[in-house]
C-alpha atoms as a PDB file:
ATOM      1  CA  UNK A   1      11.328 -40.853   2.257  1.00  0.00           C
ATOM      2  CA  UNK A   2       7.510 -39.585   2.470  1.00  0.00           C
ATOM      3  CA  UNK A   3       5.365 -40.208  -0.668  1.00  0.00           C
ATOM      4  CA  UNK A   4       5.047 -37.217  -2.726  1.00  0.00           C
ATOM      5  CA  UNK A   5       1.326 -35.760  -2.442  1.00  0.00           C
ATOM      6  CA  UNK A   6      -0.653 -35.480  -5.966  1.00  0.00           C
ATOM      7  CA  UNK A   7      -2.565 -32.279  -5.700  1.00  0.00           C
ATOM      8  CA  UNK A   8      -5.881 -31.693  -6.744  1.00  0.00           C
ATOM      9  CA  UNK A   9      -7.988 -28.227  -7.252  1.00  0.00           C
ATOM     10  CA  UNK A  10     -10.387 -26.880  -4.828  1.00  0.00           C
ATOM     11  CA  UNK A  11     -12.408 -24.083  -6.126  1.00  0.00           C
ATOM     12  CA  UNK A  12     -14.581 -21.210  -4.656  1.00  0.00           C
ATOM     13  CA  UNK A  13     -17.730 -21.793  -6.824  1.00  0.00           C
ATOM     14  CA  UNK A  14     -19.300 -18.270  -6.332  1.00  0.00           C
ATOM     15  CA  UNK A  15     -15.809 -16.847  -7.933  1.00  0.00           C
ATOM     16  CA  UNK A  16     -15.472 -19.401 -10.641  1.00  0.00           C
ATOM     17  CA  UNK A  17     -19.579 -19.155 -11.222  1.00  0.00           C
ATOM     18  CA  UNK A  18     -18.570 -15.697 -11.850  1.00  0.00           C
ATOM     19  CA  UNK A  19     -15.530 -16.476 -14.203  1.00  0.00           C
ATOM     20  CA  UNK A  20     -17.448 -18.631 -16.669  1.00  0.00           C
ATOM     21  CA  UNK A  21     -20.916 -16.555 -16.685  1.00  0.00           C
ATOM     22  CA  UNK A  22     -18.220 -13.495 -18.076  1.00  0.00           C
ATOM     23  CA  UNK A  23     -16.351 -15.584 -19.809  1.00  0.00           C
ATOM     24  CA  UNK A  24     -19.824 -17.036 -21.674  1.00  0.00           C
ATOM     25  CA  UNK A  25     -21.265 -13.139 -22.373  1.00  0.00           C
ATOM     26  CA  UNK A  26     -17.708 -12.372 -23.395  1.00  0.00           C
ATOM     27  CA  UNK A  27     -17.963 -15.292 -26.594  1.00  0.00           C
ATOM     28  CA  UNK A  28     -21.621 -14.525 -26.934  1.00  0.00           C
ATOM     29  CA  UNK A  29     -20.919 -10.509 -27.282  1.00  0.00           C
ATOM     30  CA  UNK A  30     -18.224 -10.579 -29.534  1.00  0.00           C
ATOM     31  CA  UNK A  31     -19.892 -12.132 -32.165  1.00  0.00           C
ATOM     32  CA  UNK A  32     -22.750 -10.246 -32.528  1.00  0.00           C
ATOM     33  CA  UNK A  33     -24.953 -13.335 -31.747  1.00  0.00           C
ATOM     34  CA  UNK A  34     -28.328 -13.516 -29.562  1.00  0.00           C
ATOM     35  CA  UNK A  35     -27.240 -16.136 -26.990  1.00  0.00           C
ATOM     36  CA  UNK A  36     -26.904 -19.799 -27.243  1.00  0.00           C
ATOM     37  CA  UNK A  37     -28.155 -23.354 -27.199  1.00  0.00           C
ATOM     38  CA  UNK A  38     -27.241 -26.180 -25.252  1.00  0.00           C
ATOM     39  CA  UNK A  39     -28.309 -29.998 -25.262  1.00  0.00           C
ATOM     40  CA  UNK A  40     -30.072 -30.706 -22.300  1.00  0.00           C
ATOM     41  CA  UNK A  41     -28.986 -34.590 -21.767  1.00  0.00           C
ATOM     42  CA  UNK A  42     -30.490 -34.558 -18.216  1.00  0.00           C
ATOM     43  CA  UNK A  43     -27.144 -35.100 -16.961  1.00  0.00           C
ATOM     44  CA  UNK A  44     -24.708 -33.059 -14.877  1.00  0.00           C
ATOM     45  CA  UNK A  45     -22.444 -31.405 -17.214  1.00  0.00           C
ATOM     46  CA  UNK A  46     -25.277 -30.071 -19.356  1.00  0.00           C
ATOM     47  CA  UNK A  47     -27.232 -29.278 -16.261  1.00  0.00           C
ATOM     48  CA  UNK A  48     -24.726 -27.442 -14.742  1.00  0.00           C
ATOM     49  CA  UNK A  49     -23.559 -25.501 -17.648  1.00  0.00           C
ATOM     50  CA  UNK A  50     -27.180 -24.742 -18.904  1.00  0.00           C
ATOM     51  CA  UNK A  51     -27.506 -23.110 -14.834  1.00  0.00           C
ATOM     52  CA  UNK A  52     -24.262 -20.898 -14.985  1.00  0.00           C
ATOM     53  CA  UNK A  53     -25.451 -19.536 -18.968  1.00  0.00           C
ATOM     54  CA  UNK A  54     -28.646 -18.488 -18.058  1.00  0.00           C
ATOM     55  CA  UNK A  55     -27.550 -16.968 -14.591  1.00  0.00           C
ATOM     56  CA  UNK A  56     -25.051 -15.260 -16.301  1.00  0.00           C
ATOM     57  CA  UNK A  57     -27.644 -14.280 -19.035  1.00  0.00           C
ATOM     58  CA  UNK A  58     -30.099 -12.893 -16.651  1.00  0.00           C
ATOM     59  CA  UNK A  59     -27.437 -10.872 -14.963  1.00  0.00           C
ATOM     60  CA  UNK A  60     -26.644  -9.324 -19.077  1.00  0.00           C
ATOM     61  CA  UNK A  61     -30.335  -9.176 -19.504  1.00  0.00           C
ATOM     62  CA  UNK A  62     -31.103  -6.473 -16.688  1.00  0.00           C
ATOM     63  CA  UNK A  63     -29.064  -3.908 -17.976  1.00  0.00           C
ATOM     64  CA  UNK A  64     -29.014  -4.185 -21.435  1.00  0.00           C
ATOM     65  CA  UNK A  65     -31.411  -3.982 -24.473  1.00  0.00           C
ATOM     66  CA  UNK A  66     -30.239  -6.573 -26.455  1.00  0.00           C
ATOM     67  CA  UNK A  67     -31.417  -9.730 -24.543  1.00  0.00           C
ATOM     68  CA  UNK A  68     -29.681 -12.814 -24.945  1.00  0.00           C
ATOM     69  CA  UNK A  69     -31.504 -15.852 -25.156  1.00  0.00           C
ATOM     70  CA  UNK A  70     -30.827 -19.532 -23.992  1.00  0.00           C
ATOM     71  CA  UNK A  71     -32.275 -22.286 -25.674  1.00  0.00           C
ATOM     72  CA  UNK A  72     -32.205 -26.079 -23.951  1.00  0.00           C
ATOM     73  CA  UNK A  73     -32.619 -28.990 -27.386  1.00  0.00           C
ATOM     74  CA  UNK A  74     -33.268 -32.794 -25.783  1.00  0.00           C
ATOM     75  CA  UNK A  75     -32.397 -34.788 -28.651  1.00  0.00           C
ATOM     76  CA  UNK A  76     -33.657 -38.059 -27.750  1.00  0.00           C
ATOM     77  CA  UNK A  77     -33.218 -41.712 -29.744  1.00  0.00           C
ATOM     78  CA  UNK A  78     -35.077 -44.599 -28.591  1.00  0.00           C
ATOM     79  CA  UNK A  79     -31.993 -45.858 -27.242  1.00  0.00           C
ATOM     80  CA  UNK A  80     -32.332 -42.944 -24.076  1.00  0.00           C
ATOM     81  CA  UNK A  81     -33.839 -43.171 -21.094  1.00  0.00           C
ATOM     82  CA  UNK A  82     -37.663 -41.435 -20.655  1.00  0.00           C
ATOM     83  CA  UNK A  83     -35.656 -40.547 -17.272  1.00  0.00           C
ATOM     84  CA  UNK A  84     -33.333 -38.895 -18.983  1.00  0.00           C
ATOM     85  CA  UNK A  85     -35.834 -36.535 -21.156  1.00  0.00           C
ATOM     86  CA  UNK A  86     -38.151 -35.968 -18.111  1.00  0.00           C
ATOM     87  CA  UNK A  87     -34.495 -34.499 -16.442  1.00  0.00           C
ATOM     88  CA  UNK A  88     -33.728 -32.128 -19.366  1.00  0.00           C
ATOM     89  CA  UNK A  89     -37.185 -31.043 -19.241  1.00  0.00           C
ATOM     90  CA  UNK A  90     -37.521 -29.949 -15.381  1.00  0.00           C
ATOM     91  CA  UNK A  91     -34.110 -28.406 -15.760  1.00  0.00           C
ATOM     92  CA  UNK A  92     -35.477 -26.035 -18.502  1.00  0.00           C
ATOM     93  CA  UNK A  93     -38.384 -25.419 -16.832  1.00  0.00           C
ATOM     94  CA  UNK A  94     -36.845 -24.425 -13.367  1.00  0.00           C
ATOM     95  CA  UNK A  95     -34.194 -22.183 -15.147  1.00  0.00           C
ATOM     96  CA  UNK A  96     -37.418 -20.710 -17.024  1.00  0.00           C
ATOM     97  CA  UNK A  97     -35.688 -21.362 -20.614  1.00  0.00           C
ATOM     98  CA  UNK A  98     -37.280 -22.398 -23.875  1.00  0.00           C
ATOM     99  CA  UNK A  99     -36.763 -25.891 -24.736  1.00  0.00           C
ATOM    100  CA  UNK A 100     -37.865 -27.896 -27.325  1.00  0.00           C
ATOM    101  CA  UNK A 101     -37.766 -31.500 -27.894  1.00  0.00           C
ATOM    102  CA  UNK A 102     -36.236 -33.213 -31.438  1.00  0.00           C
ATOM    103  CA  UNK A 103     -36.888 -37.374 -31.805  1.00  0.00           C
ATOM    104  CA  UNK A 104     -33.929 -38.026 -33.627  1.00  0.00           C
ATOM    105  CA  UNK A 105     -34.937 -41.765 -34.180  1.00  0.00           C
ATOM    106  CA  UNK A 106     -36.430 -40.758 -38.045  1.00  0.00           C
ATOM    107  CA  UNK A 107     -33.241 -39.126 -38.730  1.00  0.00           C
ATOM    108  CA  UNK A 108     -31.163 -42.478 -37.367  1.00  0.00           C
ATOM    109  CA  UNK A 109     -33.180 -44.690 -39.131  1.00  0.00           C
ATOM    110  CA  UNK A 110     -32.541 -42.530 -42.609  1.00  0.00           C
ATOM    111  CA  UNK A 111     -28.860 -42.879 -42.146  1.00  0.00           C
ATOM    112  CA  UNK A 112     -29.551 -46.942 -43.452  1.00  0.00           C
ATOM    113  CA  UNK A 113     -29.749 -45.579 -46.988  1.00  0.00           C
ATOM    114  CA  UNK A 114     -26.583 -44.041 -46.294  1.00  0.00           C
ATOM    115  CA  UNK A 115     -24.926 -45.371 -43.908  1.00  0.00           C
ATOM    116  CA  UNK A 116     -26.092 -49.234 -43.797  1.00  0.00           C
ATOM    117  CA  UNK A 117     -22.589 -50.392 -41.924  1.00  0.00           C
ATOM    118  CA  UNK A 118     -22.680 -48.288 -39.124  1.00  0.00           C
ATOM    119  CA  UNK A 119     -26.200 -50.804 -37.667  1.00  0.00           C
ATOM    120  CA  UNK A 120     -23.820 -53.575 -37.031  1.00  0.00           C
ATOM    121  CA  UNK A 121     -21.954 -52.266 -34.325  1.00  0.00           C
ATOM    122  CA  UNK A 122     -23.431 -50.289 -31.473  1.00  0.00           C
ATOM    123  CA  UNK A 123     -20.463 -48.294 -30.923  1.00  0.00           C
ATOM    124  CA  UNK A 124     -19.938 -46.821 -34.703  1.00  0.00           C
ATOM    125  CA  UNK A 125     -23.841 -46.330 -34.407  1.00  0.00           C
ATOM    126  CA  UNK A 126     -23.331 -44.707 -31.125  1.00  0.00           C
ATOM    127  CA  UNK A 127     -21.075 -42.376 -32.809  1.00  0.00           C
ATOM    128  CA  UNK A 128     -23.282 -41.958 -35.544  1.00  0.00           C
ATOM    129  CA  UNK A 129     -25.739 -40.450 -33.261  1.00  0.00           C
ATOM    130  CA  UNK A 130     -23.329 -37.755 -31.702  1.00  0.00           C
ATOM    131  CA  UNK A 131     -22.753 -36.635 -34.958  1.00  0.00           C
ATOM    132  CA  UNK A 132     -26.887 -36.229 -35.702  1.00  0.00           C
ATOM    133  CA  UNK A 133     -27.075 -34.335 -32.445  1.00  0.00           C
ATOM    134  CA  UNK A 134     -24.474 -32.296 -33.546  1.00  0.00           C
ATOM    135  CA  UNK A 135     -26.188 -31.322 -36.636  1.00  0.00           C
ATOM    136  CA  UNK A 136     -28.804 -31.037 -35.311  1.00  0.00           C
ATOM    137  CA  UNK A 137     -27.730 -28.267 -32.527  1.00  0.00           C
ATOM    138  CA  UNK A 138     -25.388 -26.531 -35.271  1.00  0.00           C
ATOM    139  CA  UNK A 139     -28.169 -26.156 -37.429  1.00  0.00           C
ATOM    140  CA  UNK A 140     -30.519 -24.960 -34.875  1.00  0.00           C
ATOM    141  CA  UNK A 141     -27.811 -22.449 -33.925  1.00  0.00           C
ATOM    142  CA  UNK A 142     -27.556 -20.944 -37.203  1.00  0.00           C
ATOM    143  CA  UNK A 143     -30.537 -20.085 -38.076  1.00  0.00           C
ATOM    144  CA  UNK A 144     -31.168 -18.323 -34.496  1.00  0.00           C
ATOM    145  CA  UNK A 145     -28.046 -16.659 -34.476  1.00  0.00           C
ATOM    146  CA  UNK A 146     -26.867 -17.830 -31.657  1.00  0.00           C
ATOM    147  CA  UNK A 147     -23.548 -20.421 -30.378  1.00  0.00           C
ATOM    148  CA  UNK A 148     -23.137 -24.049 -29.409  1.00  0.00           C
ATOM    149  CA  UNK A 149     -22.825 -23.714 -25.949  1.00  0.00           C
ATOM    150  CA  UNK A 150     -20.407 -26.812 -24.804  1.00  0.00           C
ATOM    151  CA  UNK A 151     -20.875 -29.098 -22.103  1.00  0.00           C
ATOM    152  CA  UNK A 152     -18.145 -31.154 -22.002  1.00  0.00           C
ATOM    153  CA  UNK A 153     -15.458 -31.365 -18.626  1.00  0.00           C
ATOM    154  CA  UNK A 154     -12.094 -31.815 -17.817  1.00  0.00           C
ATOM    155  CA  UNK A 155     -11.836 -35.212 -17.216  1.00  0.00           C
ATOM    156  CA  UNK A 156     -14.207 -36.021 -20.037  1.00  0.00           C
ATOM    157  CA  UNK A 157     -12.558 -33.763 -23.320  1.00  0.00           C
ATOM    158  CA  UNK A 158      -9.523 -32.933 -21.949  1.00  0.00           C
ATOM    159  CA  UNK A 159      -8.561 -36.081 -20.039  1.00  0.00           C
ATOM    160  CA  UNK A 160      -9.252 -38.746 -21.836  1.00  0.00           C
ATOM    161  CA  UNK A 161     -10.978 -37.357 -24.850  1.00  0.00           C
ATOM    162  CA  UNK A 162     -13.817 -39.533 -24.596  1.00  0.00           C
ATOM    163  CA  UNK A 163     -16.479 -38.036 -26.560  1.00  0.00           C
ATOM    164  CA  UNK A 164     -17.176 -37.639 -30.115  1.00  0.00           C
ATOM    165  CA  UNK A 165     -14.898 -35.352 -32.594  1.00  0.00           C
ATOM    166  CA  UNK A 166     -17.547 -33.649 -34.569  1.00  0.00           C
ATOM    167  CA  UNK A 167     -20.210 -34.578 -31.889  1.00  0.00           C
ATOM    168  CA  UNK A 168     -20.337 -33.479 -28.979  1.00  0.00           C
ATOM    169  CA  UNK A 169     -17.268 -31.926 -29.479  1.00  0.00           C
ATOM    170  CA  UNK A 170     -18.523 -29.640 -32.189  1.00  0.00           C
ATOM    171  CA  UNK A 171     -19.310 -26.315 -30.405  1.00  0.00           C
ATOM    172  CA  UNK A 172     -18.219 -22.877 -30.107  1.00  0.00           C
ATOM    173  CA  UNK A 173     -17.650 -22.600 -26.430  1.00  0.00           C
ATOM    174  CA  UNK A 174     -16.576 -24.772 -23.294  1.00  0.00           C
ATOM    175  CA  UNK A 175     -17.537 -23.287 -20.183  1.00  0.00           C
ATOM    176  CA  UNK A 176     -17.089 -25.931 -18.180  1.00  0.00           C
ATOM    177  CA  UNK A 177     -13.676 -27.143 -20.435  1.00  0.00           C
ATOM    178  CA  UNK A 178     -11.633 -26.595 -16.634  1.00  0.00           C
ATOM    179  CA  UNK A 179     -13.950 -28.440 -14.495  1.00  0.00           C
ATOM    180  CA  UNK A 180     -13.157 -32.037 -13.534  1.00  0.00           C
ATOM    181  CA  UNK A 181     -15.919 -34.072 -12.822  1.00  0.00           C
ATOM    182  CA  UNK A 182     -15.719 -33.565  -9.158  1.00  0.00           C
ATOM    183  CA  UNK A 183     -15.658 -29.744  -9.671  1.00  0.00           C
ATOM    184  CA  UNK A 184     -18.658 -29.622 -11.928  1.00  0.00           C
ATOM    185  CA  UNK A 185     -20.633 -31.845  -9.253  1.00  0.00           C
ATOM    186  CA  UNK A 186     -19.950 -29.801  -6.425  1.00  0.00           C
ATOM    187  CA  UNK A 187     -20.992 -26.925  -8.678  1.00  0.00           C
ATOM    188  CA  UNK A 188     -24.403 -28.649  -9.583  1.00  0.00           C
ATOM    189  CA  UNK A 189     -24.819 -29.007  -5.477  1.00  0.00           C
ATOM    190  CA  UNK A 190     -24.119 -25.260  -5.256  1.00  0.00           C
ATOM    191  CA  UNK A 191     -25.941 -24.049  -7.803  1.00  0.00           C
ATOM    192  CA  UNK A 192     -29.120 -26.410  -6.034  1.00  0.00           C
ATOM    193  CA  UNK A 193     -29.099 -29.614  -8.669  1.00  0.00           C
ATOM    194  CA  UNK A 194     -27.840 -31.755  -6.111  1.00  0.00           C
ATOM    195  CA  UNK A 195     -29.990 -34.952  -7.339  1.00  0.00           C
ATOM    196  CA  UNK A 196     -28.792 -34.288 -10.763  1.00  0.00           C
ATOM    197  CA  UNK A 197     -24.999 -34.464  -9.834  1.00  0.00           C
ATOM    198  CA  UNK A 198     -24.990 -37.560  -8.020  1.00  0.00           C
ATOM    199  CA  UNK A 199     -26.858 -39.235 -11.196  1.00  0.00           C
ATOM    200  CA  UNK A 200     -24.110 -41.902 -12.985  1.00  0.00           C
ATOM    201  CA  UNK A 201     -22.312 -40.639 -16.270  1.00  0.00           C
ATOM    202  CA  UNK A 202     -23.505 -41.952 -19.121  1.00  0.00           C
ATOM    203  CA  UNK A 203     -22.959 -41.107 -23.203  1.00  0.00           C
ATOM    204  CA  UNK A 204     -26.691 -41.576 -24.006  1.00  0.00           C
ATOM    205  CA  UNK A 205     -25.428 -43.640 -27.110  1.00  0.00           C
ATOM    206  CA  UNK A 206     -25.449 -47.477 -26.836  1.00  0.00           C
ATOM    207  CA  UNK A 207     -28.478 -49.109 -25.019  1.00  0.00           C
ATOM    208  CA  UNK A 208     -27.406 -49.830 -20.879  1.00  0.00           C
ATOM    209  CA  UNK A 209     -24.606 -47.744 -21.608  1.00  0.00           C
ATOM    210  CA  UNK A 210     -22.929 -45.650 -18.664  1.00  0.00           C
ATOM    211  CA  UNK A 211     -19.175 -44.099 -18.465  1.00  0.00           C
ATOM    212  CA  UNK A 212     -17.859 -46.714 -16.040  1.00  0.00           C
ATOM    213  CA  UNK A 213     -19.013 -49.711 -17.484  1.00  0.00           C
ATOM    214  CA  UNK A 214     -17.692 -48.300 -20.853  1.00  0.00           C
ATOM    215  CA  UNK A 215     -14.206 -47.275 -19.541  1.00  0.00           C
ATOM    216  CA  UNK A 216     -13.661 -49.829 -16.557  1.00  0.00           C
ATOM    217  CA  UNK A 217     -12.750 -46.758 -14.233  1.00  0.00           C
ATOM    218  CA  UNK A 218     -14.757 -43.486 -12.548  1.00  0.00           C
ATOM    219  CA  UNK A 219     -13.335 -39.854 -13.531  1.00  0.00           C
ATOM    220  CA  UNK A 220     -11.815 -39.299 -10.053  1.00  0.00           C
ATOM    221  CA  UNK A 221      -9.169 -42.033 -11.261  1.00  0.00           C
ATOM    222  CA  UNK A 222      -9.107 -40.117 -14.292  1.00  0.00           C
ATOM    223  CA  UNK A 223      -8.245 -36.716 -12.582  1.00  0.00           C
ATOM    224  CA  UNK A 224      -5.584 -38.041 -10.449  1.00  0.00           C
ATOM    225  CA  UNK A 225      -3.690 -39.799 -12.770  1.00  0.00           C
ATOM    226  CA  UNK A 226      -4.256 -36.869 -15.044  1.00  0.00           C
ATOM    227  CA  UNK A 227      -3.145 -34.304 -12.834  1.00  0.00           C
ATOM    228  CA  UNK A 228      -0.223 -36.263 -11.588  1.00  0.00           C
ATOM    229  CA  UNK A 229       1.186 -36.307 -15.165  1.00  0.00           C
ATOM    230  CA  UNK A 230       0.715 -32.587 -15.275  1.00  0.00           C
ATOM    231  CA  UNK A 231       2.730 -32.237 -12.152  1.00  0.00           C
ATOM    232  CA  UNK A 232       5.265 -34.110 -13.356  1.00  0.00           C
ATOM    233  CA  UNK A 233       5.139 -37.825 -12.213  1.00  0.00           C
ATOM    234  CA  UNK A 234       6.129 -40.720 -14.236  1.00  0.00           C
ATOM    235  CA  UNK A 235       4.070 -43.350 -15.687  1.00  0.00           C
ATOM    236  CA  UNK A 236       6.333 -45.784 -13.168  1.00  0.00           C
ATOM    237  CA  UNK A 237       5.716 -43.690 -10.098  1.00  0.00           C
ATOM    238  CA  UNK A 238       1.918 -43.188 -10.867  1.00  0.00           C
ATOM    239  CA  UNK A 239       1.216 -46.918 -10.978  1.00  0.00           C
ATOM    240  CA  UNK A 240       2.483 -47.587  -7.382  1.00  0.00           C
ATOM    241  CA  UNK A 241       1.384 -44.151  -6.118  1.00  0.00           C
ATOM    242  CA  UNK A 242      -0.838 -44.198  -2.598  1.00  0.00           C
ATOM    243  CA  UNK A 243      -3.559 -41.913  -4.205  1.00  0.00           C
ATOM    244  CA  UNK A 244      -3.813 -43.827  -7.293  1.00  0.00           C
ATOM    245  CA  UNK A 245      -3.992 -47.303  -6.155  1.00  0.00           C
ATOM    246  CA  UNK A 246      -6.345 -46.852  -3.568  1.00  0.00           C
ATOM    247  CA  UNK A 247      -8.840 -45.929  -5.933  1.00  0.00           C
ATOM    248  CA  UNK A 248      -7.599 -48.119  -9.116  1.00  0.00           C
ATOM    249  CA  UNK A 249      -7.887 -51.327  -6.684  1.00  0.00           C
ATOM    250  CA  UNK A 250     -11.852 -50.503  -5.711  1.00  0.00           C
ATOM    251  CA  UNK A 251     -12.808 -49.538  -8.930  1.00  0.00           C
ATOM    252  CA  UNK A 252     -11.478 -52.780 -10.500  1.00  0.00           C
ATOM    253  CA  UNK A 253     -13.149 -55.066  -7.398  1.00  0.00           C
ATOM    254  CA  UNK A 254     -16.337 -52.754  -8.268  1.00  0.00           C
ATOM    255  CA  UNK A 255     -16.658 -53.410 -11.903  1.00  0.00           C
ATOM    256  CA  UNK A 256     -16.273 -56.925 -11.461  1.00  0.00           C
ATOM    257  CA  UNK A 257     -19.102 -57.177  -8.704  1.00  0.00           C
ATOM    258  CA  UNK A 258     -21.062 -55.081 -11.041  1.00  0.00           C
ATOM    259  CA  UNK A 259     -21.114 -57.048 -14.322  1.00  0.00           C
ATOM    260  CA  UNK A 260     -19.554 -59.808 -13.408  1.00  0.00           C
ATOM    261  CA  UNK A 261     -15.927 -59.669 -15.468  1.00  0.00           C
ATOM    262  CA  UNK A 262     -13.137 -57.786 -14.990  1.00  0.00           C
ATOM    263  CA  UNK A 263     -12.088 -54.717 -17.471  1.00  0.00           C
ATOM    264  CA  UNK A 264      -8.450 -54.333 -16.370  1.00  0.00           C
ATOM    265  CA  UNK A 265      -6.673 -57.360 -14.332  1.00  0.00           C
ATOM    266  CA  UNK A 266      -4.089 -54.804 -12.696  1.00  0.00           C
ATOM    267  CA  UNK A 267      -3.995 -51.312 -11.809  1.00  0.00           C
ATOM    268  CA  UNK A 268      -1.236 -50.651 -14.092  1.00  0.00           C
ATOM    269  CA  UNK A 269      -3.444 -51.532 -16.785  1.00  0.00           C
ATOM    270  CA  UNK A 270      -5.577 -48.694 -16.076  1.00  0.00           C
ATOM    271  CA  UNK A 271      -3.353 -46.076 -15.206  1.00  0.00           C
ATOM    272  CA  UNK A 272      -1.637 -47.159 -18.779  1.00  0.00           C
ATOM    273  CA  UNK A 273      -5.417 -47.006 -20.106  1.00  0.00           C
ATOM    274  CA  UNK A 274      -6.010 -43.559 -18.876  1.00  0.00           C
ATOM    275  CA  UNK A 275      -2.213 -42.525 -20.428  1.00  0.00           C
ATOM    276  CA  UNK A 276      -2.787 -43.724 -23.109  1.00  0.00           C
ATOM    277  CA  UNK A 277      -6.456 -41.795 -23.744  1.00  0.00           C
ATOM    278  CA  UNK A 278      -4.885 -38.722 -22.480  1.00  0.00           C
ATOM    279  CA  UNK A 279      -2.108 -38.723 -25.624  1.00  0.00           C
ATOM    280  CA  UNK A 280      -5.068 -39.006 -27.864  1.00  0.00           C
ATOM    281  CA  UNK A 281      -7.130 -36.695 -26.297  1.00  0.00           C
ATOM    282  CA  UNK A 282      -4.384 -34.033 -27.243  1.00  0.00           C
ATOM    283  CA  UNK A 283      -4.248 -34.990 -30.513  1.00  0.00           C
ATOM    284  CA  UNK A 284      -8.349 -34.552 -30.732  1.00  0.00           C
ATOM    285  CA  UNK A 285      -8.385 -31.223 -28.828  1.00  0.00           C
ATOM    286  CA  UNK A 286      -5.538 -29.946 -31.027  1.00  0.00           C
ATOM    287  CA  UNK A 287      -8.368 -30.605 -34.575  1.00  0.00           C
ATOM    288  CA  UNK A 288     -11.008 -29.257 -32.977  1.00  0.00           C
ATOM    289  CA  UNK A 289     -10.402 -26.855 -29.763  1.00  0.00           C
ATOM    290  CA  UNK A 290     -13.258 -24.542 -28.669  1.00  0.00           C
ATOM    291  CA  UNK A 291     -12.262 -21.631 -26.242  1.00  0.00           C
ATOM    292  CA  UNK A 292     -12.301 -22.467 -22.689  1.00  0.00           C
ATOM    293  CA  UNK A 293     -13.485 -20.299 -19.844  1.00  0.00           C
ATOM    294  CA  UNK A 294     -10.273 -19.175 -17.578  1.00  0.00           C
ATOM    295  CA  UNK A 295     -10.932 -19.759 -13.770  1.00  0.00           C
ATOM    296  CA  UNK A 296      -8.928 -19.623 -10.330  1.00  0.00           C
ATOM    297  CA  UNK A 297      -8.856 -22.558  -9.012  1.00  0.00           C
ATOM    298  CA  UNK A 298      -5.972 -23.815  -5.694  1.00  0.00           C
ATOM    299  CA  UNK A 299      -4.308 -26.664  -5.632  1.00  0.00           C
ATOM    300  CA  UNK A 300      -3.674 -28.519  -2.431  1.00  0.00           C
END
């Protein structure tokens, strides 16, 4: 008996660049407000969804008197890259928004009247961080009347949940909420960021941090297994699965070569891994769950 295929999405990106601009003046609209602001991270997700707000603002802009207004914040700590800032910055500057820069490193180091237990572990500090940003961006929001514009994916929020609760998962919209990775980089390549979206994942919030050395697998493992769950394979069938295992068994031989230790001795450990982040990222989206752009997408 043949191997039943896990499907995964293929998208047309002018349609679906269309669905989320619509959906984002929809939000926007509603509420009375004068656009948004986004972090600019440098990175693809924030990139990409900073490039389909402001195309979708420009459209709004030329027929209407109220003008909305996007506005890119790079929140830097001395733990991120110069790279990283120097991205965020040409990306404002070639979608001609304002942008403005915010060291957050005075505000960190404030939290040790505070917060003193948090500078013993990189992760809780990390975390710490997220929630500063998050401040930070809400704050800035207010006072300009404008939203949070997300910038979190598929694989990423909705997955695994691997981001921040009142972080980076405090906004008002997610345009890019039904994106997987792999979506949201062939939309960066589309929309002409193509350096940008082959640039590796990474939190911004431990020093050397990046996604895979944090998790032990890539987000194209993540979407498979993912997806096969939605479609209604077992835990048991997904660990022996072609599509899975082919990837699980690289990415573990990969993470060893890379830093020299293994994260996960078998692939059942992962796919377990990725179950179990999944369960929690329910529970997390289900506390805090910003609206979600609705887009076609065909699986095959």
């Amino acid at each position: 008996m043949s191997e039943k295929r896990i499907k995964l999405p293929i998208m047309n990106p002018e349609i679906v660049r269309k669905e989320i601009g619509e959906f984002i003046i929809k939000e926007i609209t509603k509420c009375g407000c004068t656009g948004g602001v986004i972090g600019l991270s440098g990175g693809v997700d924030s990139t990409t969804t900073a490039a389909l707000a402001q195309i979708a603002f420009n459209g709004y802009n030329r027929y209407h008197l109220d003008k909305l207004e996007l506005v890119g914040y790079i929140l830097p700590s001395k733990i991120n890259s110069k790279e990283d800032t120097e991205d965020g910055k040409r990306v404002a500057e070639r979608l001609g928004i304002r942008c403005e820069i915010c060291n957050l490193e005075p505000i960190v180091e404030a939290h040790k009247q505070t917060n003193p237990e948090v500078f013993g572990s990189e992760y809780d500090k990390g975390n710490m961080i997220s929630r500063i940003r998050a401040n930070v961006l809400g704050t800035k929001a207010a006072t300009e009347r404008k939203i949070i514009i997300g910038t979190g994916n598929k694989d990423e929020d909705f997955g695994i949940g691997y981001y921040t609760l009142f972080g980076d998962g405090a906004v008002h919209i997610s345009p890019i909420g039904n994106l997987s990775k792999r979506l949201v980089r062939q939309m960066a390549e589309y929309l002409g960021f193509k350096e940008i979206a082959r640039k590796e994942p990474t939190a911004g919030l431990e020093p050397g941090q990046t996604d895979f050395k944090d998790l032990g697998y890539y987000y194209d493992l993540v979407e498979i297994v993912t997806e096969g769950i939605h479609q209604g394979f077992k835990a048991k069938d997904l660990v022996k699965h072609s599509q899975v295992t082919s990837l699980a068994s690289r990415q573990i031989e990969l993470y060893e070569k890379s830093f020299g230790k293994k994260k996960f001795e078998m692939i059942e450990d992962i796919v377990y891994d990725i179950i179990r982040r999944h369960k929690i990222a329910k529970i997390k989206s289900g506390i805090l769950s910003p609206p979600i752009a609705c887009i076609n997408l065909e699986y095959r």
